[in-house]
C-alpha atoms as a PDB file:
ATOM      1  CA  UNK A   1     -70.789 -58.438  -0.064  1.00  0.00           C
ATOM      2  CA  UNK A   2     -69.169 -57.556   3.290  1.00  0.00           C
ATOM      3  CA  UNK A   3     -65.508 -57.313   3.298  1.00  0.00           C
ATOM      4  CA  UNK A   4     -64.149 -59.284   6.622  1.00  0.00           C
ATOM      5  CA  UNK A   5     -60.617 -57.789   8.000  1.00  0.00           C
ATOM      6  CA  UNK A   6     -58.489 -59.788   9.599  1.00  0.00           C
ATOM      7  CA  UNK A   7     -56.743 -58.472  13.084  1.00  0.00           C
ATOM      8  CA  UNK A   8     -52.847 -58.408  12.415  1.00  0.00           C
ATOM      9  CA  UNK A   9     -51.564 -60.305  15.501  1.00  0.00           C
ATOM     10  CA  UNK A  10     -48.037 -61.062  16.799  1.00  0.00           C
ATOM     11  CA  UNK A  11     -46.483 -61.933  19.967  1.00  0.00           C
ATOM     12  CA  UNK A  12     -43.610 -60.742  21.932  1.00  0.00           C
ATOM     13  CA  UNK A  13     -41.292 -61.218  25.016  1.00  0.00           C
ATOM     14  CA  UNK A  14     -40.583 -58.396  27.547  1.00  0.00           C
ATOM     15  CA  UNK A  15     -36.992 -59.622  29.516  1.00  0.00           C
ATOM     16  CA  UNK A  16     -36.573 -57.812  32.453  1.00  0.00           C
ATOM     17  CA  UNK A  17     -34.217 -58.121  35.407  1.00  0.00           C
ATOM     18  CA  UNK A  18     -33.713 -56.940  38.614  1.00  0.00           C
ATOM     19  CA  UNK A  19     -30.959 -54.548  39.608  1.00  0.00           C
ATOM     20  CA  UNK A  20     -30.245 -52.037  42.720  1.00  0.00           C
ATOM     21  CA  UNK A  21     -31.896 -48.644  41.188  1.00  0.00           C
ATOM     22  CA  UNK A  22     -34.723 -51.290  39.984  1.00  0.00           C
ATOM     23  CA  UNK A  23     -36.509 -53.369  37.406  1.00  0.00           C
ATOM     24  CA  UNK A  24     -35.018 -52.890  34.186  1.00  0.00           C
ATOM     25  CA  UNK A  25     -36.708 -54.404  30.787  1.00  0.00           C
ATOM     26  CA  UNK A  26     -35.000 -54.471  27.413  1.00  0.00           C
ATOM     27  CA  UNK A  27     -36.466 -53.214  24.389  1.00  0.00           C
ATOM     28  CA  UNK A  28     -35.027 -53.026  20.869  1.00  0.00           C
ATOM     29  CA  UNK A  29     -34.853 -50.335  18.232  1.00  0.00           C
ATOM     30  CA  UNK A  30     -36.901 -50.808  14.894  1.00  0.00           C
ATOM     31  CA  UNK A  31     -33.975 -50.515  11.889  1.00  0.00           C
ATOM     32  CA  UNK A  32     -34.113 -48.970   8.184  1.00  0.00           C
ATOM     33  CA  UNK A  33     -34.311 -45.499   7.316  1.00  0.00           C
ATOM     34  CA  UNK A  34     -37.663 -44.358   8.554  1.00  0.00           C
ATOM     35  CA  UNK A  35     -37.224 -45.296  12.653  1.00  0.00           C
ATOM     36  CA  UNK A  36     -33.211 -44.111  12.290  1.00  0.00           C
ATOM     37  CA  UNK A  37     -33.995 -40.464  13.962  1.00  0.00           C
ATOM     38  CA  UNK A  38     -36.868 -41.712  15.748  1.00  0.00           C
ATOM     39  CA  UNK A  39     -36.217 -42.417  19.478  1.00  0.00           C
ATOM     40  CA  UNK A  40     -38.828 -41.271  22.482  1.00  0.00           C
ATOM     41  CA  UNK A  41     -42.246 -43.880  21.321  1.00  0.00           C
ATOM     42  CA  UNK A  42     -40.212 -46.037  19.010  1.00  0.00           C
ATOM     43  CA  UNK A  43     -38.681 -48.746  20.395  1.00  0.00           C
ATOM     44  CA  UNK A  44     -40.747 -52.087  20.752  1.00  0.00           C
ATOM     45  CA  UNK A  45     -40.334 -55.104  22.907  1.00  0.00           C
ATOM     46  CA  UNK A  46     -38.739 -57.914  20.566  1.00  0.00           C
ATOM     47  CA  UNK A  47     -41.862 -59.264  18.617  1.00  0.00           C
ATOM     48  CA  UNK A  48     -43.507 -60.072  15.309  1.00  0.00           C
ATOM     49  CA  UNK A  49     -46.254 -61.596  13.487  1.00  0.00           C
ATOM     50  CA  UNK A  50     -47.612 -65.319  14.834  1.00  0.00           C
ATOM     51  CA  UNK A  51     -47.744 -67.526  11.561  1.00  0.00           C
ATOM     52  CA  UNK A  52     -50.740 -69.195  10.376  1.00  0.00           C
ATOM     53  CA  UNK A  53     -52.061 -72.274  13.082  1.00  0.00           C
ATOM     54  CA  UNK A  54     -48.375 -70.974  15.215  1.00  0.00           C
ATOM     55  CA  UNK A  55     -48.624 -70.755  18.762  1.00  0.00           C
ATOM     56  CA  UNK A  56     -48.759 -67.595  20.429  1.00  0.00           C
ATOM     57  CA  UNK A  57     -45.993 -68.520  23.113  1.00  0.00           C
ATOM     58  CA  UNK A  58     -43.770 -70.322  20.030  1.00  0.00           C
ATOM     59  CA  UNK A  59     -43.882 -67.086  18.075  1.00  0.00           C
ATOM     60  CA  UNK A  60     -42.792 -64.771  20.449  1.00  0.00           C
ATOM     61  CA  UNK A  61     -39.589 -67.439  21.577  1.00  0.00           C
ATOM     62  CA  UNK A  62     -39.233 -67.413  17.845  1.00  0.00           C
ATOM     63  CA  UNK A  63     -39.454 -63.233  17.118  1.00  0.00           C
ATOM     64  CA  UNK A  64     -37.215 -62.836  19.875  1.00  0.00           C
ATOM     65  CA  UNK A  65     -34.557 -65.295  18.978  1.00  0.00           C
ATOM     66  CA  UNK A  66     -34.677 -63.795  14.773  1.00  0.00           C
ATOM     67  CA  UNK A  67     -34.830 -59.901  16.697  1.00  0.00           C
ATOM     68  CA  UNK A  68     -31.644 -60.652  18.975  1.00  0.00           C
ATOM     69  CA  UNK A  69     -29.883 -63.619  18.435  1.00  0.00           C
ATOM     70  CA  UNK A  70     -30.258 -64.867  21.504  1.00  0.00           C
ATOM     71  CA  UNK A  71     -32.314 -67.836  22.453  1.00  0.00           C
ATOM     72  CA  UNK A  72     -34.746 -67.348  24.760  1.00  0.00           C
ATOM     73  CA  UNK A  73     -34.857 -69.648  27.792  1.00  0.00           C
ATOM     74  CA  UNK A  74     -36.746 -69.732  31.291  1.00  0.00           C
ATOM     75  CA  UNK A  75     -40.004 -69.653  33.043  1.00  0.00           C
ATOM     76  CA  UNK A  76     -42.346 -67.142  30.784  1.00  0.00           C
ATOM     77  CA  UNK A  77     -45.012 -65.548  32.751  1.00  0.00           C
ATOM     78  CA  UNK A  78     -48.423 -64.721  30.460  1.00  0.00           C
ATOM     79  CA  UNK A  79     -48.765 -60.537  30.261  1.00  0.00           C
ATOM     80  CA  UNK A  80     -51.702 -60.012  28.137  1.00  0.00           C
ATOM     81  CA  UNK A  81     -52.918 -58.815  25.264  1.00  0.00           C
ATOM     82  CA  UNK A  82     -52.817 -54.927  23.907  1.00  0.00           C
ATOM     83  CA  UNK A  83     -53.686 -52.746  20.566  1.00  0.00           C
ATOM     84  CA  UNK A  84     -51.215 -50.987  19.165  1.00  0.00           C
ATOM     85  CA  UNK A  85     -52.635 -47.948  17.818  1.00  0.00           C
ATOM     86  CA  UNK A  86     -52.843 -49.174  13.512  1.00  0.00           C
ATOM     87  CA  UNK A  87     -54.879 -52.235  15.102  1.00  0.00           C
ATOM     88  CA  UNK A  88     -52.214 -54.583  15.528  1.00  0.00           C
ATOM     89  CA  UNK A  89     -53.179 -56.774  18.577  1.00  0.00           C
ATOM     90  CA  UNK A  90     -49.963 -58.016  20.255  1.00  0.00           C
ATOM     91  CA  UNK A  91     -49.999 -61.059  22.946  1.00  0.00           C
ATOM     92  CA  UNK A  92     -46.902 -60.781  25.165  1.00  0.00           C
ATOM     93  CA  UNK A  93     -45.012 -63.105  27.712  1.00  0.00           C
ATOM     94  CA  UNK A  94     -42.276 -61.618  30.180  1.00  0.00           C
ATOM     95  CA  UNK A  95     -39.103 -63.437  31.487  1.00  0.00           C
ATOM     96  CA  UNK A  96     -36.722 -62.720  33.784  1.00  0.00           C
ATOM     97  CA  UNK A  97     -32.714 -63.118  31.833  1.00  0.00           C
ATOM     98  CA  UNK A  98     -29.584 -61.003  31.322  1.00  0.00           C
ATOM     99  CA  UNK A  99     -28.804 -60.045  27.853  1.00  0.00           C
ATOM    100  CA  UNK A 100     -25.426 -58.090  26.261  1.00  0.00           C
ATOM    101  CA  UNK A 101     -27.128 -55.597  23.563  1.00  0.00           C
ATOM    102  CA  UNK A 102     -23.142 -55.686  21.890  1.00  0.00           C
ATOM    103  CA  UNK A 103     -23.952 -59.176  20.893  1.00  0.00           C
ATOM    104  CA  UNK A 104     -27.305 -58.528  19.351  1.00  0.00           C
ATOM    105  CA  UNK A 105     -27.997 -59.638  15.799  1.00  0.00           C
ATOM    106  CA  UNK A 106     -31.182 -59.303  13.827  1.00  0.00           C
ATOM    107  CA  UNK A 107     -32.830 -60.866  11.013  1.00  0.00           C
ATOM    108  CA  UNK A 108     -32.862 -58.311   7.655  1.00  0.00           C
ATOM    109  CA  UNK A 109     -36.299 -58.153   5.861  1.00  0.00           C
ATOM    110  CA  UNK A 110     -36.615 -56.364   2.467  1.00  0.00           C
ATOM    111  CA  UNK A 111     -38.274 -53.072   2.062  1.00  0.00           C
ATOM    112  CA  UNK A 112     -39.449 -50.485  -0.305  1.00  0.00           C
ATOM    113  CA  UNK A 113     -37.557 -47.089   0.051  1.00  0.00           C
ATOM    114  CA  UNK A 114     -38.197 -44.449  -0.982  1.00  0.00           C
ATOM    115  CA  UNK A 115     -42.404 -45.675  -0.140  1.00  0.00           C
ATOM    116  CA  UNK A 116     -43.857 -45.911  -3.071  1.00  0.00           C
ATOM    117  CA  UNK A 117     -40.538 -45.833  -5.363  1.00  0.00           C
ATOM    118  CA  UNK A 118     -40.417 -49.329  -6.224  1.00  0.00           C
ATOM    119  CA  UNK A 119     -36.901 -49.209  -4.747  1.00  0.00           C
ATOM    120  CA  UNK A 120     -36.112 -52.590  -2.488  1.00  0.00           C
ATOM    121  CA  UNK A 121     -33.350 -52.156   0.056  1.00  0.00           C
ATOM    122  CA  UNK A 122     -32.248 -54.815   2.733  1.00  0.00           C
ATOM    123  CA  UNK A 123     -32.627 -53.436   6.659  1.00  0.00           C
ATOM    124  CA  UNK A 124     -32.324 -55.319  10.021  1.00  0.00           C
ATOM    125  CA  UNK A 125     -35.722 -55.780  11.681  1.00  0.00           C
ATOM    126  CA  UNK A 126     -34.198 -54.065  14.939  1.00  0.00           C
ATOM    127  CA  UNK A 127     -30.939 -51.850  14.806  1.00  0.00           C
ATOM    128  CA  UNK A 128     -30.108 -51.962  18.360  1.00  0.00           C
ATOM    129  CA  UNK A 129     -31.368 -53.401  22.144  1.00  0.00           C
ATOM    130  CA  UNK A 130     -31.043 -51.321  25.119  1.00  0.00           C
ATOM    131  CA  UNK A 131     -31.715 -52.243  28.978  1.00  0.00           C
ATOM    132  CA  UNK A 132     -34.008 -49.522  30.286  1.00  0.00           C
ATOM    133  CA  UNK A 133     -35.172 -48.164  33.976  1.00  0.00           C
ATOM    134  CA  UNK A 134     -39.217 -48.208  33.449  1.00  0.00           C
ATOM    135  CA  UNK A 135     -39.329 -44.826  34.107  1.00  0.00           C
ATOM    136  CA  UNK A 136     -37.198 -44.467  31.161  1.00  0.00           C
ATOM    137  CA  UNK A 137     -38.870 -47.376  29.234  1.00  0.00           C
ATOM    138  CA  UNK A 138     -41.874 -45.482  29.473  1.00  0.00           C
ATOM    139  CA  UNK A 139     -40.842 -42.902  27.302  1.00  0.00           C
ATOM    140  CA  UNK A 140     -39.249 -44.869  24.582  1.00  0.00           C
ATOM    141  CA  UNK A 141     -41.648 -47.405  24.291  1.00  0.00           C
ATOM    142  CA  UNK A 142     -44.141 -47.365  21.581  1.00  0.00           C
ATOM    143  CA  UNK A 143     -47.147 -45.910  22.883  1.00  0.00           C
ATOM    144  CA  UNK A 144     -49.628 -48.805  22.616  1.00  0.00           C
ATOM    145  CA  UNK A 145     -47.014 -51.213  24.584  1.00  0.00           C
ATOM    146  CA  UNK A 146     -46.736 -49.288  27.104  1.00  0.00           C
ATOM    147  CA  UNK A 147     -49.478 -50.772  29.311  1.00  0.00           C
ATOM    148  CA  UNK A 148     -47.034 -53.799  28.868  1.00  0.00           C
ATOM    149  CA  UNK A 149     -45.150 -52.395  31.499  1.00  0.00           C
ATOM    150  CA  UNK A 150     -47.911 -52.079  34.100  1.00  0.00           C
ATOM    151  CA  UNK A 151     -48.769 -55.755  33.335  1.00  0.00           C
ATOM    152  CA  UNK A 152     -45.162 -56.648  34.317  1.00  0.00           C
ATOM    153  CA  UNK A 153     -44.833 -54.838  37.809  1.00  0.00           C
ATOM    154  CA  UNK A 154     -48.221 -56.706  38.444  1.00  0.00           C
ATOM    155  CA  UNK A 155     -46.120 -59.816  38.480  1.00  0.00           C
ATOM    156  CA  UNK A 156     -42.921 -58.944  39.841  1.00  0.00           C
ATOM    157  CA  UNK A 157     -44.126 -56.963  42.752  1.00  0.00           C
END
């Protein structure tokens, strides 16, 4: 009998905004103990799993909104899909907006730490949001959304 994988799939929003040295998007910082030293290829635009019969576009308003506290609002221009290197295929939307990472607030989920210990400990989804220069973003972002970036100055320029 052939076993039939399912693709993992989630959806995300890439805010950017335009400022004198350039276009600068904001990305946030995966939280609990195993991202906290982890910094150049970590950090993720704001984004999660799309629910059973969900909308694409309604998952990624929601993700962002449980990653940051902030409700997302605006004109939301289609980016495209990529694969993040464990096979996760993540659909993404940008918008232009202003955002004050001081006033972020993320949704906890439960995990097990130490892996395998049986140990559950409470950690926020994201730890921290940062507004980045792409030159910069391209360093911190995790490497399979970083083609997320091109997609953007496709549409801005």
């Amino acid at each position: 009998m052939r076993q039939v994988i399912m693709t993992k799939r989630s959806a995300g929003l890439l805010m950017f905004r335009r400022r004198e040295q350039g276009i600068e998007v904001f990305l946030v910082h995966p939280g609990g103990p195993f991202w906290a030293k982890k910094d150049l290829g970590a950090w993720s635009i704001p984004k999660g799993e799309i629910a059973e019969n969900e909308d694409g576009m309604e998952a990624a308003k929601r993700e962002f909104a449980e990653e940051t506290g902030m409700q997302p609002e605006g004109i939301f221009f289609a980016l495209g899909e990529v694969r993040q290197a464990g096979g996760k295929v993540v659909t993404a939307w940008a918008m232009e907006g202003d955002f004050d990472p001081s006033t972020l607030v993320a949704n906890t989920c439960a995990i097990e730490w130490p892996p395998r210990s049986g140990q559950k400990m409470k950690v926020p989804e994201v730890d921290r949001g940062e507004w980045f220069l792409l030159e910069t973003a391209r360093e911190k972002i995790l490497k399979g959304q970083g083609v997320l970036l091109d997609m953007l100055l496709r549409i801005v320029n």
